[in-house]
ModelCIF file with pLDDT and N, C-alpha, C, O atoms, coordinates in Angstrom:
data_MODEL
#
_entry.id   MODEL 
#
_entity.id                         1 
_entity.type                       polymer 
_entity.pdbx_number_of_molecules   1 
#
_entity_poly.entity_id                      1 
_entity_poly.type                           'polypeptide(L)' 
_entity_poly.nstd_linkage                   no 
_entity_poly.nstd_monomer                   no 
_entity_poly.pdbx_seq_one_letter_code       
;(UNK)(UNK)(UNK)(UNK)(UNK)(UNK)(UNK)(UNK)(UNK)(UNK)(UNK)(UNK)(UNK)(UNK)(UNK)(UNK)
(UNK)(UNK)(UNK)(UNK)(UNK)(UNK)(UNK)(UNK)(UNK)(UNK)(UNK)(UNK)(UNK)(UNK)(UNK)(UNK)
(UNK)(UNK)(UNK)(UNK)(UNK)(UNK)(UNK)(UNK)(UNK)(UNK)(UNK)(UNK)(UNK)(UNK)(UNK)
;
_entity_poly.pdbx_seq_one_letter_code_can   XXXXXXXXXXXXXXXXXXXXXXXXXXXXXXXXXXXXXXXXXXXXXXX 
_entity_poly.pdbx_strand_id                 A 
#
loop_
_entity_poly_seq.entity_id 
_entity_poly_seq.num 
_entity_poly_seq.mon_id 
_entity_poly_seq.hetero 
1 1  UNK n 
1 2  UNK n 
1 3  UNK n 
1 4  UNK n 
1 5  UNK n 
1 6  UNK n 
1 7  UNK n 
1 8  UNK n 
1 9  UNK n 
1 10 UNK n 
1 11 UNK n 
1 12 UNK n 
1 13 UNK n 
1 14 UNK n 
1 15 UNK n 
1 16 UNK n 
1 17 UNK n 
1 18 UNK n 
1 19 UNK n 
1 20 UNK n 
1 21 UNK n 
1 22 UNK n 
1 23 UNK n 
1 24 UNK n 
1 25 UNK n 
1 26 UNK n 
1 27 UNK n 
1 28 UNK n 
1 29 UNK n 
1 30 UNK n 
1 31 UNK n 
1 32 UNK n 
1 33 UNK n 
1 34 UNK n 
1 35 UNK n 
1 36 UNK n 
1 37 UNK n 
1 38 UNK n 
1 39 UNK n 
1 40 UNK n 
1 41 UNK n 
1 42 UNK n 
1 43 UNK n 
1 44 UNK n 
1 45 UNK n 
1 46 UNK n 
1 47 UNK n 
#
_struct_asym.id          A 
_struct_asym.entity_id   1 
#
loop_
_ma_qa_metric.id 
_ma_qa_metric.mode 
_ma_qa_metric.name 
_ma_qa_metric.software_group_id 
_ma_qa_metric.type 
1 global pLDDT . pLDDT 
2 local  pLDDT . pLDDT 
#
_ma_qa_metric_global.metric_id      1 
_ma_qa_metric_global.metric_value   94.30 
_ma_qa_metric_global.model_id       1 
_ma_qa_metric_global.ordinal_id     1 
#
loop_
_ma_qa_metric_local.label_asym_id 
_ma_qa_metric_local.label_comp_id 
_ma_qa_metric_local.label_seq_id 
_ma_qa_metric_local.metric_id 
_ma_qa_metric_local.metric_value 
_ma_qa_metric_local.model_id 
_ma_qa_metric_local.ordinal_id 
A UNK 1  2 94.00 1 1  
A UNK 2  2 94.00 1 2  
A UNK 3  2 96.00 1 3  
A UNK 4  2 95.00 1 4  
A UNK 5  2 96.00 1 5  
A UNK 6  2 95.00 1 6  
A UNK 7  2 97.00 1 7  
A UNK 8  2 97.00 1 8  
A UNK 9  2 98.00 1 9  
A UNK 10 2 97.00 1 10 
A UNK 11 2 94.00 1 11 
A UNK 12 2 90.00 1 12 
A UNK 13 2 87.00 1 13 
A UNK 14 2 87.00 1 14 
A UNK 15 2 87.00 1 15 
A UNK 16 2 91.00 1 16 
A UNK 17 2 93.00 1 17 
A UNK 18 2 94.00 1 18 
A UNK 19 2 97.00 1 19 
A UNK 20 2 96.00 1 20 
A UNK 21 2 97.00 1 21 
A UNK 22 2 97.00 1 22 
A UNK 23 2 97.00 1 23 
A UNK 24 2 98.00 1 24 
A UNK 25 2 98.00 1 25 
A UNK 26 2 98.00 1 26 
A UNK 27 2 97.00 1 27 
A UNK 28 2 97.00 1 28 
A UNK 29 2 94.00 1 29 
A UNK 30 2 90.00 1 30 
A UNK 31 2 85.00 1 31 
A UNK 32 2 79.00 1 32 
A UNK 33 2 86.00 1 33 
A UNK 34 2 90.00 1 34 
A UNK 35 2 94.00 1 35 
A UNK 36 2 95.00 1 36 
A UNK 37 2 94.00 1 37 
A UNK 38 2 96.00 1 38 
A UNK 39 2 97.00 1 39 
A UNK 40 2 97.00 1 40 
A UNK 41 2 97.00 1 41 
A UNK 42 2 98.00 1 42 
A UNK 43 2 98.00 1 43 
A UNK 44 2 97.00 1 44 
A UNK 45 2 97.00 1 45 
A UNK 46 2 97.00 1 46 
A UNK 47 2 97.00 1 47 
#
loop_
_atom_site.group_PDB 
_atom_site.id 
_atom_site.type_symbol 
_atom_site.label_atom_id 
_atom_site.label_alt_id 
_atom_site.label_comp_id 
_atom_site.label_asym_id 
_atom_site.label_entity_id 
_atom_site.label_seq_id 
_atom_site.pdbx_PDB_ins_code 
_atom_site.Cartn_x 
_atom_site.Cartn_y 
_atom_site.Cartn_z 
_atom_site.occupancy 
_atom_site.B_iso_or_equiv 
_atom_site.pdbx_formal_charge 
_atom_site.auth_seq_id 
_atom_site.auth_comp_id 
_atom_site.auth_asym_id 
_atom_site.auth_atom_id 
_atom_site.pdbx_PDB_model_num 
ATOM 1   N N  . UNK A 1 1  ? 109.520 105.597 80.007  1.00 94.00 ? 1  UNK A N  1 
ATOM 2   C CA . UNK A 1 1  ? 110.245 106.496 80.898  1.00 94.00 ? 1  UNK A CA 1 
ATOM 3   C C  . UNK A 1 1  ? 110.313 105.858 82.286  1.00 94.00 ? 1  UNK A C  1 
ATOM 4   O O  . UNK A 1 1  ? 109.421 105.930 83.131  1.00 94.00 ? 1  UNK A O  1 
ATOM 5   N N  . UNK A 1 2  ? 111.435 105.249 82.410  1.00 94.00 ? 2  UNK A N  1 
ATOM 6   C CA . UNK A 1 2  ? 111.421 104.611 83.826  1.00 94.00 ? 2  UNK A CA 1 
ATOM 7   C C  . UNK A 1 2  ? 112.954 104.093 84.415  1.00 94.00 ? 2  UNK A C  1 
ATOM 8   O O  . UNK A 1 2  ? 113.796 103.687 83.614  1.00 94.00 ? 2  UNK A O  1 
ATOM 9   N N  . UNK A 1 3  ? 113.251 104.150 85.973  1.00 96.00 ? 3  UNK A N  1 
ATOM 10  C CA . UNK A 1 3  ? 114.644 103.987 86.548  1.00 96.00 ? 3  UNK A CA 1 
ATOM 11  C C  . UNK A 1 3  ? 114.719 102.987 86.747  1.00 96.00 ? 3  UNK A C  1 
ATOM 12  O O  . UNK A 1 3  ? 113.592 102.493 86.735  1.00 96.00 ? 3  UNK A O  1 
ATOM 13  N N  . UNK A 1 4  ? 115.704 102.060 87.019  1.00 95.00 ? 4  UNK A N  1 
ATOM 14  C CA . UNK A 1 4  ? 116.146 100.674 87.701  1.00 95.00 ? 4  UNK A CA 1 
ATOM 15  C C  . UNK A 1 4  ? 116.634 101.256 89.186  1.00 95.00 ? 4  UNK A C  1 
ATOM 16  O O  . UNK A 1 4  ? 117.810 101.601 89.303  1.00 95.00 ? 4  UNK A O  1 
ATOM 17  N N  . UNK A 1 5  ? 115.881 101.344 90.124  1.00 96.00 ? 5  UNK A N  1 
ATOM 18  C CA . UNK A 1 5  ? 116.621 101.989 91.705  1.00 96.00 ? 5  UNK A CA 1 
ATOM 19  C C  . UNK A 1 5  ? 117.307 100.125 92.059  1.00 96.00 ? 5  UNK A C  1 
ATOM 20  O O  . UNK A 1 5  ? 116.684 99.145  91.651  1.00 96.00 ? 5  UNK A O  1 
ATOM 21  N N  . UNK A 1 6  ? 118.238 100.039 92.620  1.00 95.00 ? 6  UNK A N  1 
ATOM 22  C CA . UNK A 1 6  ? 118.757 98.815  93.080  1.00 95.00 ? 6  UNK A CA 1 
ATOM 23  C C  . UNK A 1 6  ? 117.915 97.800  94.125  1.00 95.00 ? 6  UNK A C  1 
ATOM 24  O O  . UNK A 1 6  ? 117.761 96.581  94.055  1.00 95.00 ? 6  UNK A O  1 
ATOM 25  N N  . UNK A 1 7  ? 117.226 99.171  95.534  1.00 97.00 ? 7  UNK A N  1 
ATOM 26  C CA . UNK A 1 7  ? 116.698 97.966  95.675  1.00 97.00 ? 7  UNK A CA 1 
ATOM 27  C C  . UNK A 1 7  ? 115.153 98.866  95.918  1.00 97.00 ? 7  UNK A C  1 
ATOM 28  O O  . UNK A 1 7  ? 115.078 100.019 95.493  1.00 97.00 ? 7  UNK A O  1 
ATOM 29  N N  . UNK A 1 8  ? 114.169 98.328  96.509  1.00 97.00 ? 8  UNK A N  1 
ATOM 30  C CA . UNK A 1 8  ? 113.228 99.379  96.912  1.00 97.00 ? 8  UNK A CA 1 
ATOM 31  C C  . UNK A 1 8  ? 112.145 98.873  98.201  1.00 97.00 ? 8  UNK A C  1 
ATOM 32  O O  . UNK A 1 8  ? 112.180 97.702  98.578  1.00 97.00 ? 8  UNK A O  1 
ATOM 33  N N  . UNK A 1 9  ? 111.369 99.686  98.709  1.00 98.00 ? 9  UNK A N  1 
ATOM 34  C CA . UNK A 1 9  ? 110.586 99.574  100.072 1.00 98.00 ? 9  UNK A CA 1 
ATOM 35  C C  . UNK A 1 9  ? 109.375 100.239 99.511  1.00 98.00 ? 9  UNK A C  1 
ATOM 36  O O  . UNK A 1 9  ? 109.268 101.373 99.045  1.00 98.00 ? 9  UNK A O  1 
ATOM 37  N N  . UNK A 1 10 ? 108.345 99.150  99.676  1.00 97.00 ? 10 UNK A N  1 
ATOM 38  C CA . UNK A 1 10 ? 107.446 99.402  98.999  1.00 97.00 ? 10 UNK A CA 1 
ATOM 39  C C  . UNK A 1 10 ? 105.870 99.141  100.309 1.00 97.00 ? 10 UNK A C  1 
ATOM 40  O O  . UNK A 1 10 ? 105.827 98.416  101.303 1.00 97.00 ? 10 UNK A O  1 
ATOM 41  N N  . UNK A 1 11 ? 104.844 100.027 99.753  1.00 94.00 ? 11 UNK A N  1 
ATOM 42  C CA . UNK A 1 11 ? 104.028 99.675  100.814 1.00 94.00 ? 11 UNK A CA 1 
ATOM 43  C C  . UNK A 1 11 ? 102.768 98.801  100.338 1.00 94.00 ? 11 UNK A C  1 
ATOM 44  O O  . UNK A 1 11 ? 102.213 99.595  99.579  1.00 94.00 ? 11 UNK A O  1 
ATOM 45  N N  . UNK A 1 12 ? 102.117 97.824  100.337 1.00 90.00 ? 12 UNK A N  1 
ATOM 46  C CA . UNK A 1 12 ? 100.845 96.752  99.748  1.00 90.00 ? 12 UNK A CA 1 
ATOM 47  C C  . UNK A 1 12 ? 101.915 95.962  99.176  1.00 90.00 ? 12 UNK A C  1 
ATOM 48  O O  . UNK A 1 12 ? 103.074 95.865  99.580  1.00 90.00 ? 12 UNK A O  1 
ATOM 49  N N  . UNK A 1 13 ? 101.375 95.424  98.199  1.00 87.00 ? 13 UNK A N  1 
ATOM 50  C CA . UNK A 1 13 ? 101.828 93.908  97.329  1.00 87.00 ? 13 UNK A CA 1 
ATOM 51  C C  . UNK A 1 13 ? 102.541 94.490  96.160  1.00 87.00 ? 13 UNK A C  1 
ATOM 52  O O  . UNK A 1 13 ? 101.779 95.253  95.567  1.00 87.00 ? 13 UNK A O  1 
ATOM 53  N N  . UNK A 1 14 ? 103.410 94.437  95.748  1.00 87.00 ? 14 UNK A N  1 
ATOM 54  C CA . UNK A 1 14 ? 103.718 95.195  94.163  1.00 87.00 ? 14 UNK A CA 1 
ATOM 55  C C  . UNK A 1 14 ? 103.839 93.883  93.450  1.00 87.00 ? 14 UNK A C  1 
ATOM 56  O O  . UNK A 1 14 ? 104.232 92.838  93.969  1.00 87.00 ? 14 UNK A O  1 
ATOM 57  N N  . UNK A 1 15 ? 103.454 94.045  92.187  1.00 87.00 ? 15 UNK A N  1 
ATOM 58  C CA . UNK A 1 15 ? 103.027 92.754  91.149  1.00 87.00 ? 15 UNK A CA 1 
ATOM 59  C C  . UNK A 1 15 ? 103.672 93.349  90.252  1.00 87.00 ? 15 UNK A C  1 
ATOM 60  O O  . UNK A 1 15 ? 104.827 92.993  90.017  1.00 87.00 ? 15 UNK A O  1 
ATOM 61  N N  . UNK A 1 16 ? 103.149 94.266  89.628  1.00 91.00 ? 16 UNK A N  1 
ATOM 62  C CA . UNK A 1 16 ? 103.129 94.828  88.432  1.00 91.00 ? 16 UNK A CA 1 
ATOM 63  C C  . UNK A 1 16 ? 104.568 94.766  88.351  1.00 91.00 ? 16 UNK A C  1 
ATOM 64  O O  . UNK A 1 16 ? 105.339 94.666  89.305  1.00 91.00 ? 16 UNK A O  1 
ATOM 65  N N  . UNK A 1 17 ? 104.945 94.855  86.777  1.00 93.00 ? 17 UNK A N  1 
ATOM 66  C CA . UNK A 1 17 ? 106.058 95.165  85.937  1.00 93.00 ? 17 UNK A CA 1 
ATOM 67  C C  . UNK A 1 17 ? 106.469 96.415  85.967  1.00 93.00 ? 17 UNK A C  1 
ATOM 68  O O  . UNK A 1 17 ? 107.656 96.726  86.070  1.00 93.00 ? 17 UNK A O  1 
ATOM 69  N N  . UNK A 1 18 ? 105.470 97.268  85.873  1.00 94.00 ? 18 UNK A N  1 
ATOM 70  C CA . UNK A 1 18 ? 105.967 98.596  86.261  1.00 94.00 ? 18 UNK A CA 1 
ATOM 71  C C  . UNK A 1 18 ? 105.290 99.299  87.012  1.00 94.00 ? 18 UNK A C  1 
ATOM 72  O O  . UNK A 1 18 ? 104.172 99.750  86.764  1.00 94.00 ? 18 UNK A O  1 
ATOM 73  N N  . UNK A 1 19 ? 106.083 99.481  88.236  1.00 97.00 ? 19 UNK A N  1 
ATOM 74  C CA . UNK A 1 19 ? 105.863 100.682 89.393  1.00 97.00 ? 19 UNK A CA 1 
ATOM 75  C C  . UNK A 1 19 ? 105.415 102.034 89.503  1.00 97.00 ? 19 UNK A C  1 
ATOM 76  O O  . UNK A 1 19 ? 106.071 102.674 88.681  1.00 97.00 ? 19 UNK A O  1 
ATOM 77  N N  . UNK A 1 20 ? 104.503 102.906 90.202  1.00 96.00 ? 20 UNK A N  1 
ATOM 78  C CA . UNK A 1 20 ? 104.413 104.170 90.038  1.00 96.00 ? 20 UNK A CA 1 
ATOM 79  C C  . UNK A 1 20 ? 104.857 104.949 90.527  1.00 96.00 ? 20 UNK A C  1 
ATOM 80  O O  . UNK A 1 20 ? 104.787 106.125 90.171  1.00 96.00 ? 20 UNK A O  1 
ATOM 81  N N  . UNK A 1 21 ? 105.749 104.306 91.983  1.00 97.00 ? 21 UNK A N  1 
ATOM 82  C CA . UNK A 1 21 ? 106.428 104.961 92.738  1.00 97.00 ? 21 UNK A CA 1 
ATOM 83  C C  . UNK A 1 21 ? 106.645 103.828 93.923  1.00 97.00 ? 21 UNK A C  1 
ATOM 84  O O  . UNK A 1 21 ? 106.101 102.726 93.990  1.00 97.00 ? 21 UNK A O  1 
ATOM 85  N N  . UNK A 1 22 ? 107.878 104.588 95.107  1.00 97.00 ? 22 UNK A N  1 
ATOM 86  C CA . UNK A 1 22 ? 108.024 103.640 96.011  1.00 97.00 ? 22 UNK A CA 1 
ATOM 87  C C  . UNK A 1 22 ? 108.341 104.352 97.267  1.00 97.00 ? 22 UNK A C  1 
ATOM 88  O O  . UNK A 1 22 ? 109.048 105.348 97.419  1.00 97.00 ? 22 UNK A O  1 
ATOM 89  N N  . UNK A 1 23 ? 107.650 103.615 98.192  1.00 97.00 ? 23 UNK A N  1 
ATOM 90  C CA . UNK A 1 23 ? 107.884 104.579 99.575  1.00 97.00 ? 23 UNK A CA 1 
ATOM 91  C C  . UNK A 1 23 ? 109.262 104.993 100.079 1.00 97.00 ? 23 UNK A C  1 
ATOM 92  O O  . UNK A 1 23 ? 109.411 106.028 100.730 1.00 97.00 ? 23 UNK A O  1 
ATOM 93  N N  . UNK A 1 24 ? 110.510 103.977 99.697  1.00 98.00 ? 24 UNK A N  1 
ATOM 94  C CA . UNK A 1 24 ? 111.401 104.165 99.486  1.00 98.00 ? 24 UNK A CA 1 
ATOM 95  C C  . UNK A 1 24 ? 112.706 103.507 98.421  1.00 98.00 ? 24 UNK A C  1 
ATOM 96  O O  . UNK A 1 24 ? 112.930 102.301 98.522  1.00 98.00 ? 24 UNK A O  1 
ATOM 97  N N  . UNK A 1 25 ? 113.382 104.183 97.605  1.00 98.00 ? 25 UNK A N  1 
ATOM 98  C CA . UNK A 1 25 ? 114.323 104.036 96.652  1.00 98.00 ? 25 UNK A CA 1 
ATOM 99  C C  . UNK A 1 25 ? 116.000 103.828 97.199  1.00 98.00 ? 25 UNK A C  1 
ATOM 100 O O  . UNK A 1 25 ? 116.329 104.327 98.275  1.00 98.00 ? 25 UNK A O  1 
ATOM 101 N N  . UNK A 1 26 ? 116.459 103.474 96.816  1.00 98.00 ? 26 UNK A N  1 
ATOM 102 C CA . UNK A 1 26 ? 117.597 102.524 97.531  1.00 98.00 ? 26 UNK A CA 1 
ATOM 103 C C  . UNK A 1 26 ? 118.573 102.168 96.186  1.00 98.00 ? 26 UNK A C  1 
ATOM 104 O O  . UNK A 1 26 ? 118.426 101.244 95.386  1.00 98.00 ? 26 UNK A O  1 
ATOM 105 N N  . UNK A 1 27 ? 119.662 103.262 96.217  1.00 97.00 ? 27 UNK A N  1 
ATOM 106 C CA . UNK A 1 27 ? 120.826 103.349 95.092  1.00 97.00 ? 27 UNK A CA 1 
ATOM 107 C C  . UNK A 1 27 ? 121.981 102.402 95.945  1.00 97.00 ? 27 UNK A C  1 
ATOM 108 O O  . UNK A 1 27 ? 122.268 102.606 97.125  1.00 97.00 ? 27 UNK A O  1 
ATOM 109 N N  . UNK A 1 28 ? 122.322 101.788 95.458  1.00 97.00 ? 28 UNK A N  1 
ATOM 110 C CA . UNK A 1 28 ? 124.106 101.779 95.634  1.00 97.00 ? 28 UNK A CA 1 
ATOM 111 C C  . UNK A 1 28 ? 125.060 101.993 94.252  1.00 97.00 ? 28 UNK A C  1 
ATOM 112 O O  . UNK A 1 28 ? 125.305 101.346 93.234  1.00 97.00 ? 28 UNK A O  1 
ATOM 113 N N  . UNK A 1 29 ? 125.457 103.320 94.849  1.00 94.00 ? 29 UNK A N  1 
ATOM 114 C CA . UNK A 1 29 ? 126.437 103.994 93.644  1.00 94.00 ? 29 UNK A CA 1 
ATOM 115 C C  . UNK A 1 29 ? 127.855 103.751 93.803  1.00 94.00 ? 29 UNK A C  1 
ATOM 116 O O  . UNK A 1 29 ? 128.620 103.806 94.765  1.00 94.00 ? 29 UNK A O  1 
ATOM 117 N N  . UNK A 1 30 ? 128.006 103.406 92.316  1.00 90.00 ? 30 UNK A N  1 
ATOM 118 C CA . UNK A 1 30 ? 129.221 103.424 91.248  1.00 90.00 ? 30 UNK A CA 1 
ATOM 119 C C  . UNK A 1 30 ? 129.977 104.660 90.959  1.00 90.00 ? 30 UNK A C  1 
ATOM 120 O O  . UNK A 1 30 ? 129.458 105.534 90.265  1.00 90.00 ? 30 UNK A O  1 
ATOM 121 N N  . UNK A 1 31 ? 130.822 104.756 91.302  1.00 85.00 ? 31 UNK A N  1 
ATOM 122 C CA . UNK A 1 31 ? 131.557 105.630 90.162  1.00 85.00 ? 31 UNK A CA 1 
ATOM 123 C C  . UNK A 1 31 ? 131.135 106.053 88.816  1.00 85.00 ? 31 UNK A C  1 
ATOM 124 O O  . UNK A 1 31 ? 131.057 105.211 87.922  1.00 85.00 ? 31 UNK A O  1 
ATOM 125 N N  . UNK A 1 32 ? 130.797 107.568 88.553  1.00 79.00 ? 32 UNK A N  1 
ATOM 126 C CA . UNK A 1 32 ? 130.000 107.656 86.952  1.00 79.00 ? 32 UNK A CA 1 
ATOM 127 C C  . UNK A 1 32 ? 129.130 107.037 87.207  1.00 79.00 ? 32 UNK A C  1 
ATOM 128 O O  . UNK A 1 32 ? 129.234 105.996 86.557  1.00 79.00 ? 32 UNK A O  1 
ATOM 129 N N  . UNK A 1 33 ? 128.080 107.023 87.921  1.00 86.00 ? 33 UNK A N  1 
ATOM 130 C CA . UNK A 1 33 ? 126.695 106.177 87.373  1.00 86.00 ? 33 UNK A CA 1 
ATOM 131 C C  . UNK A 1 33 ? 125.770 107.425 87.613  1.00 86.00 ? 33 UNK A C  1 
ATOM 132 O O  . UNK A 1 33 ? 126.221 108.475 88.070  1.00 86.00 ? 33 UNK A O  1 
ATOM 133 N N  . UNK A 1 34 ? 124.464 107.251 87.283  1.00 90.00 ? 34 UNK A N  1 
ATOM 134 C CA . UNK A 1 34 ? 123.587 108.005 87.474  1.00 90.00 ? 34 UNK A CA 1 
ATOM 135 C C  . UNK A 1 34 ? 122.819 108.208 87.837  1.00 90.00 ? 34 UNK A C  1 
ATOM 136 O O  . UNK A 1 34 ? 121.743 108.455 87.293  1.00 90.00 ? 34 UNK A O  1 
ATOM 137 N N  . UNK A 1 35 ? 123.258 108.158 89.492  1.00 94.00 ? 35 UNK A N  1 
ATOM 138 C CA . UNK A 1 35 ? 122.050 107.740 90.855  1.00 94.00 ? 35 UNK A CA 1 
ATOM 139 C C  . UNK A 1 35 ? 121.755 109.430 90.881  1.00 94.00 ? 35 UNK A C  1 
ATOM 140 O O  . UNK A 1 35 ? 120.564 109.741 90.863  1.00 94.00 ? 35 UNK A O  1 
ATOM 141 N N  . UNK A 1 36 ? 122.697 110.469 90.919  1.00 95.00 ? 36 UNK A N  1 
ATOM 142 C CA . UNK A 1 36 ? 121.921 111.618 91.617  1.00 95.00 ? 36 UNK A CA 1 
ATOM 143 C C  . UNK A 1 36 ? 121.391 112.470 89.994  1.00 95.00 ? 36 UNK A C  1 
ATOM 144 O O  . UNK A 1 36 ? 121.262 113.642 89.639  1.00 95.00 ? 36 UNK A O  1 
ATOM 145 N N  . UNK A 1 37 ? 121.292 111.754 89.653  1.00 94.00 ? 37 UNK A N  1 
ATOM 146 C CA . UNK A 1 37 ? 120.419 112.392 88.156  1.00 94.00 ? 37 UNK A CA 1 
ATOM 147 C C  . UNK A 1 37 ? 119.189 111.774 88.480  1.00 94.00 ? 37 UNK A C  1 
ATOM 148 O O  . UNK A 1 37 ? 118.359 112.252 87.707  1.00 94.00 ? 37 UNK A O  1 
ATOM 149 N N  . UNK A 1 38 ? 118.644 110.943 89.241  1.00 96.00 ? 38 UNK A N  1 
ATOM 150 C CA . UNK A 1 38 ? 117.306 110.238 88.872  1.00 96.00 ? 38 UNK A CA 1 
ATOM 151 C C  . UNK A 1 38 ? 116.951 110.909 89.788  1.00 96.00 ? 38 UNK A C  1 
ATOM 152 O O  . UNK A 1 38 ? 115.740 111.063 89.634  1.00 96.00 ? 38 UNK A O  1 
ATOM 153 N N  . UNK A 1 39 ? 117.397 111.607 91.003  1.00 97.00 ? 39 UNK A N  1 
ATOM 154 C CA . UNK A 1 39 ? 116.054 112.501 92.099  1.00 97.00 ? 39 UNK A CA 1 
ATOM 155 C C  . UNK A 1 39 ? 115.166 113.245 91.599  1.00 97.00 ? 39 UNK A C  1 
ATOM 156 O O  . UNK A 1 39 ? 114.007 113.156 92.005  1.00 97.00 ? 39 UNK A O  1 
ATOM 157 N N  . UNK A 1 40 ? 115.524 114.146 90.604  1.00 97.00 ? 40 UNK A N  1 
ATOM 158 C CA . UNK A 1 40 ? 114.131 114.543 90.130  1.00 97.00 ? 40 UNK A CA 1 
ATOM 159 C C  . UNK A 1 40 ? 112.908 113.537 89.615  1.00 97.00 ? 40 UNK A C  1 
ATOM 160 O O  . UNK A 1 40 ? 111.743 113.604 90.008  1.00 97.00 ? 40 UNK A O  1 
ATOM 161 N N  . UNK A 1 41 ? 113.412 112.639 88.695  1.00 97.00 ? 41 UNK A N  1 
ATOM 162 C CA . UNK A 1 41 ? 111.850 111.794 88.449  1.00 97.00 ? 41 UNK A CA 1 
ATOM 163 C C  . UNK A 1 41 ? 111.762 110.679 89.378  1.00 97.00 ? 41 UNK A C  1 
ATOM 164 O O  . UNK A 1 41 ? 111.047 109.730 89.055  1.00 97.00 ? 41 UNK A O  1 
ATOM 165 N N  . UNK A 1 42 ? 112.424 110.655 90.552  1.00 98.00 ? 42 UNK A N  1 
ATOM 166 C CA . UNK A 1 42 ? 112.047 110.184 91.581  1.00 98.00 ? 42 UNK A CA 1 
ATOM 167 C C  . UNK A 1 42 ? 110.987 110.969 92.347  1.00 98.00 ? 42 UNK A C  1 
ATOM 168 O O  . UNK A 1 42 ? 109.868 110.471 92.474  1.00 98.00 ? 42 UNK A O  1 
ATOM 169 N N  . UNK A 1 43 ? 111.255 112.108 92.842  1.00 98.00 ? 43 UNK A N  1 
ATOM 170 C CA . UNK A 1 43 ? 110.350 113.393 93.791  1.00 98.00 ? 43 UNK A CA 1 
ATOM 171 C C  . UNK A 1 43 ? 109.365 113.501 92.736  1.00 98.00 ? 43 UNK A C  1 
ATOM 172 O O  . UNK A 1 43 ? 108.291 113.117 93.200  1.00 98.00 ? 43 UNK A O  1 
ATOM 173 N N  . UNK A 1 44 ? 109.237 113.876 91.433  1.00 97.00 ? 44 UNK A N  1 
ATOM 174 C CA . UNK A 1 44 ? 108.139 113.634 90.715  1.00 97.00 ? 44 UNK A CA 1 
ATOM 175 C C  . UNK A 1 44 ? 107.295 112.687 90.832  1.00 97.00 ? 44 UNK A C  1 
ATOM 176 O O  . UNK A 1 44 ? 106.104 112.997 90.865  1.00 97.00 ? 44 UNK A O  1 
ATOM 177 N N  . UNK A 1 45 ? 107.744 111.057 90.941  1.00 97.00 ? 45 UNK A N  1 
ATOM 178 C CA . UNK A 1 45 ? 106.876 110.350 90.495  1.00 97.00 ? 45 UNK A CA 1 
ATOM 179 C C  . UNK A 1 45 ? 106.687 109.810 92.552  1.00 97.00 ? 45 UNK A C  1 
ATOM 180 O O  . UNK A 1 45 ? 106.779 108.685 93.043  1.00 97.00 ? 45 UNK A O  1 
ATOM 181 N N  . UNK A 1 46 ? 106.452 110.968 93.146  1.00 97.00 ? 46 UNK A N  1 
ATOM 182 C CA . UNK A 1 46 ? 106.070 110.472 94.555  1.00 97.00 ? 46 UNK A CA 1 
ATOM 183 C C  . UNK A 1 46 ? 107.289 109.559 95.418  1.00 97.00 ? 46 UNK A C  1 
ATOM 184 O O  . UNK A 1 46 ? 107.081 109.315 96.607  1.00 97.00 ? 46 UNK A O  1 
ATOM 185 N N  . UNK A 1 47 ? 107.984 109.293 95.055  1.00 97.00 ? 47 UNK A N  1 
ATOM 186 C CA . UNK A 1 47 ? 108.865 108.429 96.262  1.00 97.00 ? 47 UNK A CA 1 
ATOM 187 C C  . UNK A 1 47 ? 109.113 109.562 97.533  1.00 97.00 ? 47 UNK A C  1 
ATOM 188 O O  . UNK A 1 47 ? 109.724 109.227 98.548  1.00 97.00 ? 47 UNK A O  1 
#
């Protein structure tokens, strides 16, 4: 269960493959894509 955000702002070192959250998430939207569907398990998972 996890998003591709385009770009992100992150606070310490991030290594890992997969993230638990990010201080900040950073869409650039498409036409039909599904940037404002991911705010909820964004605000869930702390961003």
């Amino acid at each position: 269960d996890f998003r591709v955000p385009d770009l992100g702002v992150h606070r310490g070192d991030p290594i890992d493959t997969w993230l638990p959250t990010a201080a900040i998430v950073v869409e650039v939207r498409c036409p039909d894509d599904e940037t404002y569907d991911k705010f909820e398990f964004y605000f869930e998972h702390g961003g």
